[in-house]
N, C-alpha and C. Protein backbone atom coordinates (compact mmCIF):
# COMPACT_ATOMS: atom_id res chain seq x y z
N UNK A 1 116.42 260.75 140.55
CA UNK A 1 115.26 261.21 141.28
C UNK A 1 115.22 260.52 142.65
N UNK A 2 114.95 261.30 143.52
CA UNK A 2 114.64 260.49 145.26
C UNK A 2 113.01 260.57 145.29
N UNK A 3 112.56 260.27 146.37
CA UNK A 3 111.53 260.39 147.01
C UNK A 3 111.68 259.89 148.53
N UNK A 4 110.55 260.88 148.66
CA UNK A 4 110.87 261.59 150.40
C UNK A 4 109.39 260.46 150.92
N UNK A 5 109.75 259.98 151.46
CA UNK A 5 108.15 259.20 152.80
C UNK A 5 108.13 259.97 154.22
N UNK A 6 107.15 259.91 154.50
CA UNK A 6 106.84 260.17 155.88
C UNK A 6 105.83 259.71 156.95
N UNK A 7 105.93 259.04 157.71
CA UNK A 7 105.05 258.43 158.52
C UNK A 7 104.67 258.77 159.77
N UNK A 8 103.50 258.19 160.62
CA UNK A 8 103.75 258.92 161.80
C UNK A 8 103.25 257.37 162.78
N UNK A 9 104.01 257.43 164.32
CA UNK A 9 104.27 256.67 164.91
C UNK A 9 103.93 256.76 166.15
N UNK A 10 102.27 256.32 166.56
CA UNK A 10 101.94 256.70 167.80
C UNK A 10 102.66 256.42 168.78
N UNK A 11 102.84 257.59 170.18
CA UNK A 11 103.91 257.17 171.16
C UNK A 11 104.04 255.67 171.49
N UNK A 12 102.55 255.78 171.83
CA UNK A 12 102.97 253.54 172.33
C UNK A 12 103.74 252.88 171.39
N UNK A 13 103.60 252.96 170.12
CA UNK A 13 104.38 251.96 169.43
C UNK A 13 105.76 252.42 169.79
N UNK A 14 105.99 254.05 169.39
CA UNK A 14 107.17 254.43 169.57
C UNK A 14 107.91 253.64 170.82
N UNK A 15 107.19 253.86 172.07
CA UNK A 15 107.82 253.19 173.31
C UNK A 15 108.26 251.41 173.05
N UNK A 16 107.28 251.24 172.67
CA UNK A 16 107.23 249.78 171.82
C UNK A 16 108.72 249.17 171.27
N UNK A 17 108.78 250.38 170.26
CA UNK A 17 110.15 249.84 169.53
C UNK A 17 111.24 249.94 170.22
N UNK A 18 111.38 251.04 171.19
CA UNK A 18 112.28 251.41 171.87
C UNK A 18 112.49 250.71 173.70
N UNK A 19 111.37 250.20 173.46
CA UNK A 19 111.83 248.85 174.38
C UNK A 19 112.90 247.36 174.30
N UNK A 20 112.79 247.55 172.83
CA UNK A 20 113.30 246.61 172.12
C UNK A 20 114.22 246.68 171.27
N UNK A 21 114.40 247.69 170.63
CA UNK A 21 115.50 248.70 169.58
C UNK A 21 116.34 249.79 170.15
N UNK A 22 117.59 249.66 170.08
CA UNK A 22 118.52 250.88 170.89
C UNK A 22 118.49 251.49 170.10
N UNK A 23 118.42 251.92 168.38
CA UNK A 23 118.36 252.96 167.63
C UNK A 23 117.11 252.87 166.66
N UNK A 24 115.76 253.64 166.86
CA UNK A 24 114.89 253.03 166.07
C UNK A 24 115.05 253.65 164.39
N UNK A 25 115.53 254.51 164.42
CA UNK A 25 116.02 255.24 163.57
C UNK A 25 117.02 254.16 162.31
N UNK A 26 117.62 254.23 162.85
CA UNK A 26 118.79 252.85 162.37
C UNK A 26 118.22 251.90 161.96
N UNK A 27 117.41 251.32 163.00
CA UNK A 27 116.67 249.95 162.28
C UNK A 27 115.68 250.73 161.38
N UNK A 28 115.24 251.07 161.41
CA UNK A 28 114.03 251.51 160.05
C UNK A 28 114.75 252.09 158.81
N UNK A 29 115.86 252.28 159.15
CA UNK A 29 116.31 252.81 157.49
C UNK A 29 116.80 251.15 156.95
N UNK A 30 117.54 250.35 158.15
CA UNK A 30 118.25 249.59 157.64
C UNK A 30 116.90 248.27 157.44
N UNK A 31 115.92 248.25 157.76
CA UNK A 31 114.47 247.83 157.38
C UNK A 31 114.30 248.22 156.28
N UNK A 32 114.39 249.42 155.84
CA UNK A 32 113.70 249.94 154.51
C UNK A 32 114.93 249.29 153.06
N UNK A 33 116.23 249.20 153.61
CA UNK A 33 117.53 249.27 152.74
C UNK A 33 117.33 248.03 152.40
N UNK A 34 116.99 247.09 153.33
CA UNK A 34 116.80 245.74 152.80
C UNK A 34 116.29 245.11 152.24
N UNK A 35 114.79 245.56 152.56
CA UNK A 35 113.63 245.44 151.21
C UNK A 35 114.16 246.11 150.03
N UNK A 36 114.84 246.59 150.29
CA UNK A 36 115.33 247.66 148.86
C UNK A 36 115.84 246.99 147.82
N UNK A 37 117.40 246.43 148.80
CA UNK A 37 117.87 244.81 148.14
C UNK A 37 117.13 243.86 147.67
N UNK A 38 116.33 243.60 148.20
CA UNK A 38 115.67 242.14 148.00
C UNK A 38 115.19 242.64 146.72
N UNK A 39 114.53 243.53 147.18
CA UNK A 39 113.05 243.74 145.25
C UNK A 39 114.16 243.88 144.50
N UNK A 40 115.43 244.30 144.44
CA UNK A 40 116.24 244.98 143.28
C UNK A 40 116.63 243.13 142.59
N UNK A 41 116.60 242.96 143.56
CA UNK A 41 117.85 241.38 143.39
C UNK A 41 116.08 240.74 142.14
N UNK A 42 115.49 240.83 142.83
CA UNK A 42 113.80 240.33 142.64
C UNK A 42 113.41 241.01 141.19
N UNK A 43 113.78 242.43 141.12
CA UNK A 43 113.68 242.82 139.85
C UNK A 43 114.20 242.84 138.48
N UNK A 44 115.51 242.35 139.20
CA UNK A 44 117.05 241.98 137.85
C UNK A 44 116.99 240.66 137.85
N UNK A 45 116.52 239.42 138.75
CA UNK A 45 116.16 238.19 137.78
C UNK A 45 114.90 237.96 137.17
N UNK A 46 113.66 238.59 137.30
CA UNK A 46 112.72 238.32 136.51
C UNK A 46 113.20 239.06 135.20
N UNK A 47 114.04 240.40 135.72
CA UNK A 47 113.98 241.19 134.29
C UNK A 47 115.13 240.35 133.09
N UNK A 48 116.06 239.78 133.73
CA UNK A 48 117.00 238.87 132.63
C UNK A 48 115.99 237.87 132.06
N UNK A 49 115.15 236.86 133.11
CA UNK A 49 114.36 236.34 132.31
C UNK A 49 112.97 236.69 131.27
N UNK A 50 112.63 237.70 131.40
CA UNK A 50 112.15 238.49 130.62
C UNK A 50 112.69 238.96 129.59
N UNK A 51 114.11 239.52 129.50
CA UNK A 51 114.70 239.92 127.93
C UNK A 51 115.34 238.30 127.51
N UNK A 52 115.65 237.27 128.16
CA UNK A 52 116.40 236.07 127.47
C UNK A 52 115.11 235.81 126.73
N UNK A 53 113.71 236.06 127.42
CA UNK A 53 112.63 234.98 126.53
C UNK A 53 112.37 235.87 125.03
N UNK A 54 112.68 236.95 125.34
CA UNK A 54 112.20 238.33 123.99
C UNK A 54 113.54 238.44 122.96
N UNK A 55 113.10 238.10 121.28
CA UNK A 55 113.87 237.49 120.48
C UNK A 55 114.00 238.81 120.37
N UNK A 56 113.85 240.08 120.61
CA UNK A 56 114.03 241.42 119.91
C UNK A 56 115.08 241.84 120.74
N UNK A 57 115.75 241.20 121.66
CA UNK A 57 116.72 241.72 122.70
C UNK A 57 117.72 241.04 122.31
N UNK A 58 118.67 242.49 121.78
CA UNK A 58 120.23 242.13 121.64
C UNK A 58 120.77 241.58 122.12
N UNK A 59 120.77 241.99 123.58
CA UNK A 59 122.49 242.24 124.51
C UNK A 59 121.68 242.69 125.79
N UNK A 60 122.25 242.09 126.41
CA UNK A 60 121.33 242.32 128.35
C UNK A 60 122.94 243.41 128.64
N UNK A 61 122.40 244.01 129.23
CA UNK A 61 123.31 245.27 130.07
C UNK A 61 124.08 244.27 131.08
N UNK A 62 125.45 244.55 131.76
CA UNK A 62 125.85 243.67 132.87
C UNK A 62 125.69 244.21 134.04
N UNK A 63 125.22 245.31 134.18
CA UNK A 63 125.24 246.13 135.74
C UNK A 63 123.42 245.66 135.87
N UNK A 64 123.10 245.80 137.43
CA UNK A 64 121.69 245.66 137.75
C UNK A 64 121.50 246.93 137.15
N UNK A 65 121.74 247.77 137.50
CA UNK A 65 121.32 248.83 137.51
C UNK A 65 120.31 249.08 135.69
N UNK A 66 121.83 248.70 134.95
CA UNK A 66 121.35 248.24 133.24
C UNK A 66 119.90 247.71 133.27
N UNK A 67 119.86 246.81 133.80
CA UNK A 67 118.98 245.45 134.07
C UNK A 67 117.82 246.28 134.04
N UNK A 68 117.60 247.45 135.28
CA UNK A 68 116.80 247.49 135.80
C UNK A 68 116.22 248.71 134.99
N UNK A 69 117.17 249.46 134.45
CA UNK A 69 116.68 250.46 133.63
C UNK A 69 116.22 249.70 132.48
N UNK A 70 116.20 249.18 131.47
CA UNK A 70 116.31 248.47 130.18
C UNK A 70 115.11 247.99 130.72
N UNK A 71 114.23 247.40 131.62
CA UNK A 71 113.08 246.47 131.88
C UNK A 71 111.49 247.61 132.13
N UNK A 72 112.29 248.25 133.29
CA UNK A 72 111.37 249.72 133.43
C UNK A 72 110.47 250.46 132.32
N UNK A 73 111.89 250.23 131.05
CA UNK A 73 111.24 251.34 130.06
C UNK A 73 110.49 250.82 128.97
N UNK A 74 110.16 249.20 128.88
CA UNK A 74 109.61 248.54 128.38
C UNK A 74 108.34 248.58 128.29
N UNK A 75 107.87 248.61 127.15
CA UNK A 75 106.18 249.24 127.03
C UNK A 75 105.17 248.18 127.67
N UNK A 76 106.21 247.33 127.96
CA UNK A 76 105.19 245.71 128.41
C UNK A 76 105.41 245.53 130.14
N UNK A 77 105.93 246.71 130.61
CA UNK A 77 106.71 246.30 132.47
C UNK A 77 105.89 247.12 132.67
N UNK A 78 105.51 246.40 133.94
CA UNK A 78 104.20 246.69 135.22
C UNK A 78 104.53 246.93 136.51
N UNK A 79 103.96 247.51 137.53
CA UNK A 79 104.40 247.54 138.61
C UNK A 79 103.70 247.03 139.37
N UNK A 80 103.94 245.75 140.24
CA UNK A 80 103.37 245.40 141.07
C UNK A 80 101.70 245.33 141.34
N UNK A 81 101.50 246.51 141.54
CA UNK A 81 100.09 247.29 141.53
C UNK A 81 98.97 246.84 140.34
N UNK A 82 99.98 247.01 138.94
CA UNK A 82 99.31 246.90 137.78
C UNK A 82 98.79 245.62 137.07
N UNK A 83 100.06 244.62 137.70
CA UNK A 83 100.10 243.48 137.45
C UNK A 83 99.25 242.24 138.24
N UNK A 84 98.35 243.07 139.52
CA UNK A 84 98.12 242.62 140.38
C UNK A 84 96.21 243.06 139.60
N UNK A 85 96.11 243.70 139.18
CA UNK A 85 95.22 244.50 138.19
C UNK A 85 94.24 243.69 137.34
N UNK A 86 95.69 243.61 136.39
CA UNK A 86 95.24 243.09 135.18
C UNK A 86 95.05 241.77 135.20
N UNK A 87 95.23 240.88 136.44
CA UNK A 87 95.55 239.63 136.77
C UNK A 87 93.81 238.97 136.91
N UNK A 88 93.14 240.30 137.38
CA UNK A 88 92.00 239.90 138.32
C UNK A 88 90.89 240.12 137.08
């Protein structure tokens, strides 16, 4: 599954970035790609420590990707949002 964003960028800022950025385009994907990394990296070590502490977990997957699916579908995984929620 993808998902599509869309934003909008009043000219001043636009001029803004492009005072300062030769491709603003470029930097904002490669802005977005990086946060992308980080949470993934962010989501596959809480999620290992999360199945090492749970005695009902076989076998941890070796790909993130494993990681990240196997944690997701867990009746006990929150998102951000939720966890930020139930906290309060």
């Amino acid at each position: 599954m993808t998902n599509t964003y869309t934003f909008t960028i009043s000219d001043e800022d636009l001029a803004a970035l492009h005072h300062v950025i030769l491709d603003t385009e470029e930097w904002l994907t490669n802005l977005l790609q990086n946060k992308i990394i980080a949470c993934r990296e962010k989501l596959v070590t809480d999620g290992v420590d999360t199945l090492k502490a749970d005695d009902t977990v076989e076998s941890i997957p070796a790909s993130d990707s494993g990681i990240i699916q196997m944690i997701i579908a867990r009746s006990d995984y929150k998102i951000r949002k939720e966890q930020l929620v139930s906290a309060s």
